[in-house]
Protein backbone atom coordinates (compact mmCIF):
# COMPACT_ATOMS: atom_id res chain seq x y z
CA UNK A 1 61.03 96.38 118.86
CA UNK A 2 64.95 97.01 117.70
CA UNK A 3 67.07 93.63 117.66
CA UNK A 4 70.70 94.35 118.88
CA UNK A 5 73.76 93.06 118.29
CA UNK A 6 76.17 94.02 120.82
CA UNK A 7 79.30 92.57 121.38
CA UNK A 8 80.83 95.16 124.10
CA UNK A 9 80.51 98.76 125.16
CA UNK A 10 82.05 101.64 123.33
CA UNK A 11 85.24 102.33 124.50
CA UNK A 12 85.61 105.80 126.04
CA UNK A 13 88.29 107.26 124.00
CA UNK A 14 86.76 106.25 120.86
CA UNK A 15 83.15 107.03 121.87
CA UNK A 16 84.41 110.44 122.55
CA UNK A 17 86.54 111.19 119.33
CA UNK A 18 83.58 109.95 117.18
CA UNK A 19 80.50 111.65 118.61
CA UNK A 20 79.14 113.07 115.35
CA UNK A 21 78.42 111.70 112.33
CA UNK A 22 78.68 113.44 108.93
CA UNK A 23 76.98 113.28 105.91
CA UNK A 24 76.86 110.50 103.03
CA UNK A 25 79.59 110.98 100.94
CA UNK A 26 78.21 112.50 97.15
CA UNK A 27 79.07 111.64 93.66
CA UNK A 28 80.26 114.82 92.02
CA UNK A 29 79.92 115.86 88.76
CA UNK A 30 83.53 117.07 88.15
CA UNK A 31 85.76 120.06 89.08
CA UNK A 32 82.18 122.74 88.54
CA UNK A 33 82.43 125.03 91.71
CA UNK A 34 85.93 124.04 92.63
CA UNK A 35 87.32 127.43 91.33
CA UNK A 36 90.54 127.51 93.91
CA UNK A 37 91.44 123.94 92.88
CA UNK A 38 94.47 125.17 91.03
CA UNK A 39 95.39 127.07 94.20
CA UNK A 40 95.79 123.82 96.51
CA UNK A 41 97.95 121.66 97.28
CA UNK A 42 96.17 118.09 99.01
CA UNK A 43 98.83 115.54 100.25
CA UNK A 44 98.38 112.27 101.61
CA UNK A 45 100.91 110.00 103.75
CA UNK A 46 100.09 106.19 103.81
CA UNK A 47 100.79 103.78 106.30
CA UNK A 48 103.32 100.91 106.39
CA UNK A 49 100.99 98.97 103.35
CA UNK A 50 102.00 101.22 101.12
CA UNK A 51 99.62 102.91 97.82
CA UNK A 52 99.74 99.56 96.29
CA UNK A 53 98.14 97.18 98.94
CA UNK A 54 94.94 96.84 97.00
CA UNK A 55 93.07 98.15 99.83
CA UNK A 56 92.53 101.35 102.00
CA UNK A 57 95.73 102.53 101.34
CA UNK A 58 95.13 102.14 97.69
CA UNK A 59 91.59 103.14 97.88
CA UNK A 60 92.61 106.59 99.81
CA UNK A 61 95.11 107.15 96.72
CA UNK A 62 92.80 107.05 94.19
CA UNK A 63 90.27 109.05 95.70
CA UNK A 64 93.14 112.02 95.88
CA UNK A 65 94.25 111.02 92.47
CA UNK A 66 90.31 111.83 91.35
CA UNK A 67 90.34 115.01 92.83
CA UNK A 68 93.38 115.99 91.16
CA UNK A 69 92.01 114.86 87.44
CA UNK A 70 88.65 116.34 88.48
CA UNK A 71 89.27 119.59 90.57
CA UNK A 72 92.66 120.44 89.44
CA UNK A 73 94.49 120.17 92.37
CA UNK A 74 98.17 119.47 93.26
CA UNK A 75 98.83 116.57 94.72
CA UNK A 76 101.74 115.00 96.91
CA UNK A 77 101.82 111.60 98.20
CA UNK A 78 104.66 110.02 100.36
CA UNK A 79 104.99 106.07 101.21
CA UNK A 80 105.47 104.81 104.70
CA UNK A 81 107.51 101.97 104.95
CA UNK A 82 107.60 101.60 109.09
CA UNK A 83 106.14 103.01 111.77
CA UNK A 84 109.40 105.01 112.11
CA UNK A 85 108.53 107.15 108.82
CA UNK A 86 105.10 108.12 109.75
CA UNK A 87 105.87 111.17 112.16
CA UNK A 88 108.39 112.46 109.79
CA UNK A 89 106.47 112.18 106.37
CA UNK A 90 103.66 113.78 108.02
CA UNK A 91 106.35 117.01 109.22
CA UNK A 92 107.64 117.23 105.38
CA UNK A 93 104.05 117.38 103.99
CA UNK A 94 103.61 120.16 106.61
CA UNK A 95 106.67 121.47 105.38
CA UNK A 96 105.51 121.41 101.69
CA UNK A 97 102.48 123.70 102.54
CA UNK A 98 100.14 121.45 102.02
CA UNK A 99 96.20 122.89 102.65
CA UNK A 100 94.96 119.23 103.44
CA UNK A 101 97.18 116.49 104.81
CA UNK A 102 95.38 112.99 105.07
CA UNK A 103 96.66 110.03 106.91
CA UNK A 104 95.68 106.42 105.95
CA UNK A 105 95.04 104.39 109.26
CA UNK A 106 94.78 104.18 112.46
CA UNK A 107 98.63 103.46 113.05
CA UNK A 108 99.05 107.72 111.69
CA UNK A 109 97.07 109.05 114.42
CA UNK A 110 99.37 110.08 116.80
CA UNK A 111 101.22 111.49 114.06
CA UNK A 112 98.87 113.49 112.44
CA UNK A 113 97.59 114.89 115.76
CA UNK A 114 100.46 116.52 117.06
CA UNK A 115 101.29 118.04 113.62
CA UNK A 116 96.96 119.35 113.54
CA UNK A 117 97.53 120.54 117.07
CA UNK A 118 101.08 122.22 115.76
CA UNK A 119 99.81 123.45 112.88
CA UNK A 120 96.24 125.54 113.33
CA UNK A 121 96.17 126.64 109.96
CA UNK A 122 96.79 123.57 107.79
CA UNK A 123 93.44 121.21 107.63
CA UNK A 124 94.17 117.43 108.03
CA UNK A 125 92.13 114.46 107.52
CA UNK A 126 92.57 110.95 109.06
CA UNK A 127 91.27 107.65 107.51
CA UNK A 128 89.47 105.03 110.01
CA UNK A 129 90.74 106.74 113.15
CA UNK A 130 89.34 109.36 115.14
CA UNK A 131 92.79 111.84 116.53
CA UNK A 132 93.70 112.39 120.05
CA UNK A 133 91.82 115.68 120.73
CA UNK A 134 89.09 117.67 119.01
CA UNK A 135 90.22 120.17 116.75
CA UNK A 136 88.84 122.37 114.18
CA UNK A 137 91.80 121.71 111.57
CA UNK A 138 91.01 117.70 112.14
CA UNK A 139 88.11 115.54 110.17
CA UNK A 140 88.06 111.79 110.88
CA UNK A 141 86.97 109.35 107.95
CA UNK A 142 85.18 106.57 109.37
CA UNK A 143 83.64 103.61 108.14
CA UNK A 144 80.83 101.76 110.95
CA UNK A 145 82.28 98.24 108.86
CA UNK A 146 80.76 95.65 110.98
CA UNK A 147 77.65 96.51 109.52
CA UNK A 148 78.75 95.25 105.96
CA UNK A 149 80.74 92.61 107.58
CA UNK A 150 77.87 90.75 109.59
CA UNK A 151 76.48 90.80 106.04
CA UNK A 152 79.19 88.64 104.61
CA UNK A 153 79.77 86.73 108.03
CA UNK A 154 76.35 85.57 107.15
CA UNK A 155 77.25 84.95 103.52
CA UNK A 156 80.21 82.81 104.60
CA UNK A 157 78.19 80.97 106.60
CA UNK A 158 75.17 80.51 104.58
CA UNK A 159 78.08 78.68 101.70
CA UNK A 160 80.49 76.82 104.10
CA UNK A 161 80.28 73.32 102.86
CA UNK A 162 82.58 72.25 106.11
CA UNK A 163 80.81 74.31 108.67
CA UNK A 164 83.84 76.02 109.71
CA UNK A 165 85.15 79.43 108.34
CA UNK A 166 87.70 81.35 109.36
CA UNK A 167 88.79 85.57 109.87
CA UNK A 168 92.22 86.81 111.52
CA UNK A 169 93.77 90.18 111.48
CA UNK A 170 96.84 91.83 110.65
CA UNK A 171 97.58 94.11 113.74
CA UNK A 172 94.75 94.00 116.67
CA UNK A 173 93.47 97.89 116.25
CA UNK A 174 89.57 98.94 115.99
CA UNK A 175 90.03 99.57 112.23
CA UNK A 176 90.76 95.62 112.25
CA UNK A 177 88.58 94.26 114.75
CA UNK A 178 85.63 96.11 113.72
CA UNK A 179 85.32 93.67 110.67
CA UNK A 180 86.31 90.55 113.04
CA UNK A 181 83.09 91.52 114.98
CA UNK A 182 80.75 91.98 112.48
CA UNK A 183 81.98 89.24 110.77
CA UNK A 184 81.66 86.54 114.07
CA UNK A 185 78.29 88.22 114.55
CA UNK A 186 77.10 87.39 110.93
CA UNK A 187 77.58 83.50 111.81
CA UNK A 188 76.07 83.83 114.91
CA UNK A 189 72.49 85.15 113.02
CA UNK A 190 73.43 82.20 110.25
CA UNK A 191 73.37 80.15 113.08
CA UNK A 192 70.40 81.07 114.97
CA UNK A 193 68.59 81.38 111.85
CA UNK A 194 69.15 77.95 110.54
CA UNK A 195 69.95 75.40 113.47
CA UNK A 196 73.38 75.40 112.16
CA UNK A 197 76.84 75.00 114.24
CA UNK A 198 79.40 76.63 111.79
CA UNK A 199 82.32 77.68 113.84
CA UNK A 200 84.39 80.66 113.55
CA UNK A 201 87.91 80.33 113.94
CA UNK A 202 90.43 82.79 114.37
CA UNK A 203 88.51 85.23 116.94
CA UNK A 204 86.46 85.41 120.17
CA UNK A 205 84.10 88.29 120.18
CA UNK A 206 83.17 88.05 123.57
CA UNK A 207 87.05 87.83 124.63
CA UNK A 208 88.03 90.04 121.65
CA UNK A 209 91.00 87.58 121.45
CA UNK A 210 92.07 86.43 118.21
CA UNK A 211 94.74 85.38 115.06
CA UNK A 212 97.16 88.21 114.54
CA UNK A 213 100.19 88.10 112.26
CA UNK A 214 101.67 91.04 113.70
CA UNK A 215 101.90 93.02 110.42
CA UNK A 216 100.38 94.68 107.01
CA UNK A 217 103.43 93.44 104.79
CA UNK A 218 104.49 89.79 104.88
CA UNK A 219 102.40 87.68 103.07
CA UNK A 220 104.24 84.85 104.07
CA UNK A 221 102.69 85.13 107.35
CA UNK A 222 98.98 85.34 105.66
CA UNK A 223 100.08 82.20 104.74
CA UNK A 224 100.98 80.13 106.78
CA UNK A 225 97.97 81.61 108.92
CA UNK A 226 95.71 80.86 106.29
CA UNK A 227 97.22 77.36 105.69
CA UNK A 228 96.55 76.29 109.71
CA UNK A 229 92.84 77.40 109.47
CA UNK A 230 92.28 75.45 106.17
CA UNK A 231 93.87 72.46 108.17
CA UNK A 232 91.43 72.71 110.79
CA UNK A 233 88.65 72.73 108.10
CA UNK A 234 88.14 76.08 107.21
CA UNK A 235 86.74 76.83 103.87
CA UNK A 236 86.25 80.51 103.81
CA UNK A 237 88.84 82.90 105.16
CA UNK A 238 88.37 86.91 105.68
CA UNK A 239 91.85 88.04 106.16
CA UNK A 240 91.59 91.88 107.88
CA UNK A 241 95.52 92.58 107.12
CA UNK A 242 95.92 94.76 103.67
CA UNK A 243 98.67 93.34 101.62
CA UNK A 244 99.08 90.32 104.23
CA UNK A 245 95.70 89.01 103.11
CA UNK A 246 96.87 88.49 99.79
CA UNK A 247 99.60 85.42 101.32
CA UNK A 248 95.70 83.96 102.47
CA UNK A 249 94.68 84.03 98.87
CA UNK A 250 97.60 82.13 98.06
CA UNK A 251 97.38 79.42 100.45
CA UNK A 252 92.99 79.79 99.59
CA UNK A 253 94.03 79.01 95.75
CA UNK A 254 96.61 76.52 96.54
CA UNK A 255 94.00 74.22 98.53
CA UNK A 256 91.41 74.42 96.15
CA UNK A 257 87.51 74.50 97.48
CA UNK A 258 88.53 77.49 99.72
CA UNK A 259 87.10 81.26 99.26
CA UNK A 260 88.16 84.54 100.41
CA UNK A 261 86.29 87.50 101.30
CA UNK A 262 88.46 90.40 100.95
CA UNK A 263 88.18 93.53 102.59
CA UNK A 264 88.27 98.06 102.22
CA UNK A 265 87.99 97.26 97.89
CA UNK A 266 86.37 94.35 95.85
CA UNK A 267 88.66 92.06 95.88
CA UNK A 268 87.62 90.37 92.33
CA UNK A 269 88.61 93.76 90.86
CA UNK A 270 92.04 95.18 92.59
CA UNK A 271 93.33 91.45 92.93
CA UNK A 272 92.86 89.62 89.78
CA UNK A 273 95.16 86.61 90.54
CA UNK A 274 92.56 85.88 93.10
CA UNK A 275 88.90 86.61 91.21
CA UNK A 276 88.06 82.75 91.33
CA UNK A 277 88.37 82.56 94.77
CA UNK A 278 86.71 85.50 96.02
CA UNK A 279 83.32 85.43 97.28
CA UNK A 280 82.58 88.77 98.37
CA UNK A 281 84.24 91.85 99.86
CA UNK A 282 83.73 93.78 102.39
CA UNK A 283 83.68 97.52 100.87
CA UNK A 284 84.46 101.56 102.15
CA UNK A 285 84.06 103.95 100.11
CA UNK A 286 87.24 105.31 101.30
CA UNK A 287 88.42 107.09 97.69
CA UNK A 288 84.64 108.92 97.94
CA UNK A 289 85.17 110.08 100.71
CA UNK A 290 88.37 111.44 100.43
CA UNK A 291 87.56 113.02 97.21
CA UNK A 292 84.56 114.77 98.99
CA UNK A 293 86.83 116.06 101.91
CA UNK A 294 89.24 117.53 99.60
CA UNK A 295 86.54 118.71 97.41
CA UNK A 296 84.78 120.54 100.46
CA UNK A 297 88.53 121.93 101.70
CA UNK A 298 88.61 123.78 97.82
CA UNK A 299 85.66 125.25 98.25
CA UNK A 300 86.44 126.13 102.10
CA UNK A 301 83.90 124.19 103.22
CA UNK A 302 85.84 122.01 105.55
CA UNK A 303 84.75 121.13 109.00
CA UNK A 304 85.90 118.81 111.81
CA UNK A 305 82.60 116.96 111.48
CA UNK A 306 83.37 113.05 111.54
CA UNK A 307 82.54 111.71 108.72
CA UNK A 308 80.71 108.05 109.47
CA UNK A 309 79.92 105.57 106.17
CA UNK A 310 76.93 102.90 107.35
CA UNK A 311 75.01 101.10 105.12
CA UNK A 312 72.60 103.77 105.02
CA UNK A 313 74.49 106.23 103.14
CA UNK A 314 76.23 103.58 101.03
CA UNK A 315 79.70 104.55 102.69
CA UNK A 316 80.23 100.53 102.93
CA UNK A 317 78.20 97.57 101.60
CA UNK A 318 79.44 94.10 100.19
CA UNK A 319 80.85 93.40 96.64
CA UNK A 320 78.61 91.44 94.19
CA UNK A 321 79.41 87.71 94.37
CA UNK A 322 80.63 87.45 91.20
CA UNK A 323 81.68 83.87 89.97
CA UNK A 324 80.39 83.09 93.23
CA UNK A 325 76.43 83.99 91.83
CA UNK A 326 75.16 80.75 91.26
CA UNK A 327 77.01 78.96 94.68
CA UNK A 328 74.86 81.39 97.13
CA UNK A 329 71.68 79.79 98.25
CA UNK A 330 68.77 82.43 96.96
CA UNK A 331 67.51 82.06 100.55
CA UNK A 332 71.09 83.11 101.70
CA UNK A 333 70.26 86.16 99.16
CA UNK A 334 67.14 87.04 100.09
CA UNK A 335 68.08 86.96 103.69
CA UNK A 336 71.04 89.01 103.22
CA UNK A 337 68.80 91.65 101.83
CA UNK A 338 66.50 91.17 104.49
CA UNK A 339 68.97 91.50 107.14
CA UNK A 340 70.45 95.00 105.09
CA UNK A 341 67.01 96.71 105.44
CA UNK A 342 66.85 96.16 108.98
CA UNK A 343 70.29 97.82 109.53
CA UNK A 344 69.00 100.41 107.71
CA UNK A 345 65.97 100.98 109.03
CA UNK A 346 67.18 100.35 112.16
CA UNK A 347 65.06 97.45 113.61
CA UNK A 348 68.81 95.92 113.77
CA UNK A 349 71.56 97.38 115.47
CA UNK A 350 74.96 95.94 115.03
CA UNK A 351 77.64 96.64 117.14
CA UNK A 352 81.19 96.44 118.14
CA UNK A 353 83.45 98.37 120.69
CA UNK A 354 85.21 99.72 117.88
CA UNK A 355 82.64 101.05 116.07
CA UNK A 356 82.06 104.89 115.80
């Protein structure tokens, strides 16, 4: 009999963008096959994080970046610094005659729809967002994250010495909240597994209520967010807000006795300031599957399938734990592992109204 995990039902608009599912993403073997590569042009726009936010934003740059070492592409990629420069750095990548324009985030979605439904001809790509209407020219890149997440939320739990950890979010969207879930839902199987009471602070799955800071660029906020949940006894902290999580890593370093579990990259890797402190990540493999989409557009093999990373296909999973290793519990481990092959298999469903 299948356990599930539901927190709410699937929003309509988002049930409907995402009904299909595409295919794992695939290691390739380098620019073999990928004959038109010198031929096209693949730009990307990023949101208001920038290409240096040591997550998605970064992730979806290197995957591009890959393609154009590997497959001999040209490559453009323009910054967003507001909300304001999204329509029109999407308009002068159009203008550019690009082949394959990719957004990064949710936030580009209205954006990058109008231009797909103005422009039949160009392909486009969107990164954890599905786009307003179903078009042939338009491929969502999704990630089902609260599958990875419960796996930390569990991991957070099982190492809490205070019984009290902590998540908040940068801006409330699905691509955010989807980790919140997962991550609230981890706790709650720590819980139920263990007799155990540790309390999650920061957001209400039932409610889907929650921390916020508003934004993806002032770490300052992080901070101070970061600082109010470690007063309240918090001792790990999964901050779902690109470079904003980095000001929780601060205040996580400053108090001492405080991990982080980062989020999109491995933390221990793309923010070395912070290795000490970070327990595990929660990972997409956002630059794999970019590099496949762009790969696939070469060889004009694009479709509008969605593509969907699960733990199945190894589109997300959780970073190793690092210096963390020898601080997990091996029945934490083993449980972890446990709780992975059910996902997989299916015997446990875990789910969130943002969640593809």
């Amino acid at each position: 009999m299948k356990k599930i995990i539901r927190v709410a039902a699937l929003t309509g608009a988002v049930a409907l963008a995402l009904a299909a599912c595409g295919s794992a993403p695939e290691e390739s073997e380098g620019s073999a096959g990928s004959e038109g590569g010198a031929d096209f042009k693949a730009c990307m726009v990023s949101d208001e994080g920038g290409f240096d936010d040591k997550s998605f934003n970064q992730s979806g740059a290197e995957g591009l970046d890959r393609a154009k070492a590997e497959l001999g592409i040209e490559e453009v990629k323009v910054e967003s610094s507001a909300p304001t420069d999204y329509t029109p750095n999407v308009d002068s990548l159009v203008g550019q005659d690009c082949n394959l324009i990719i957004g990064v985030g949710f936030n580009l979605a209205d954006a990058l729809t109008a231009a797909a439904e103005a422009n039949p001809d160009v392909e486009f790509a969107l990164i954890d967002s599905g786009f307003g209407s179903e078009m042939d020219n338009a491929k969502p890149l999704l990630f089902n994250t609260q599958e990875a997440a419960y796996l930390a939320g569990y991991v957070a739990a099982g190492t809490s010495a205070t019984g009290t950890v902590a998540t908040f979010g940068g801006i409330q969207l699905p691509s955010v909240s989807i980790f919140m879930d997962g991550f609230a839902d981890g706790v709650t199987k720590y819980n139920e597994d263990n007799g155990a009471d540790v309390k999650v602070l920061g957001w209400d799955k039932e409610a889907q209520t929650g921390s916020f800071t508003g934004d993806f660029e002032n770490q300052t906020n992080g901070q101070n967010l970061a600082k109010g949940f470690i007063d309240q006894g918090a001792d790990v902290i999964m901050p779902v807000a690109g470079p904003v999580g980095l000001g929780a890593a601060a205040a996580a370093q400053e108090a001492g006795d405080v991990s982080i579990v980062g989020v999109d990259a491995d933390w221990f890797e793309t923010s070395p300031d912070y290795s000490s402190i970070v327990l595990t990540s929660v990972m997409k493999q956002i630059g794999q599957a970019v590099f496949d989409t762009v790969s696939d557009a070469v060889d004009g093999n694009f479709t509008s399938e969605p593509y969907v990373g699960t733990l199945e296909n190894e589109g997300i999973g959780i970073a190793p734990f690092h210096d963390f290793d020898a601080k997990v519990p091996a029945e934490v481990k083993t449980a972890v592992e446990d709780l992975k092959a059910q996902i997989i298999s299916g015997d446990l469903v875990v789910e969130s109204p943002s969640q593809n």
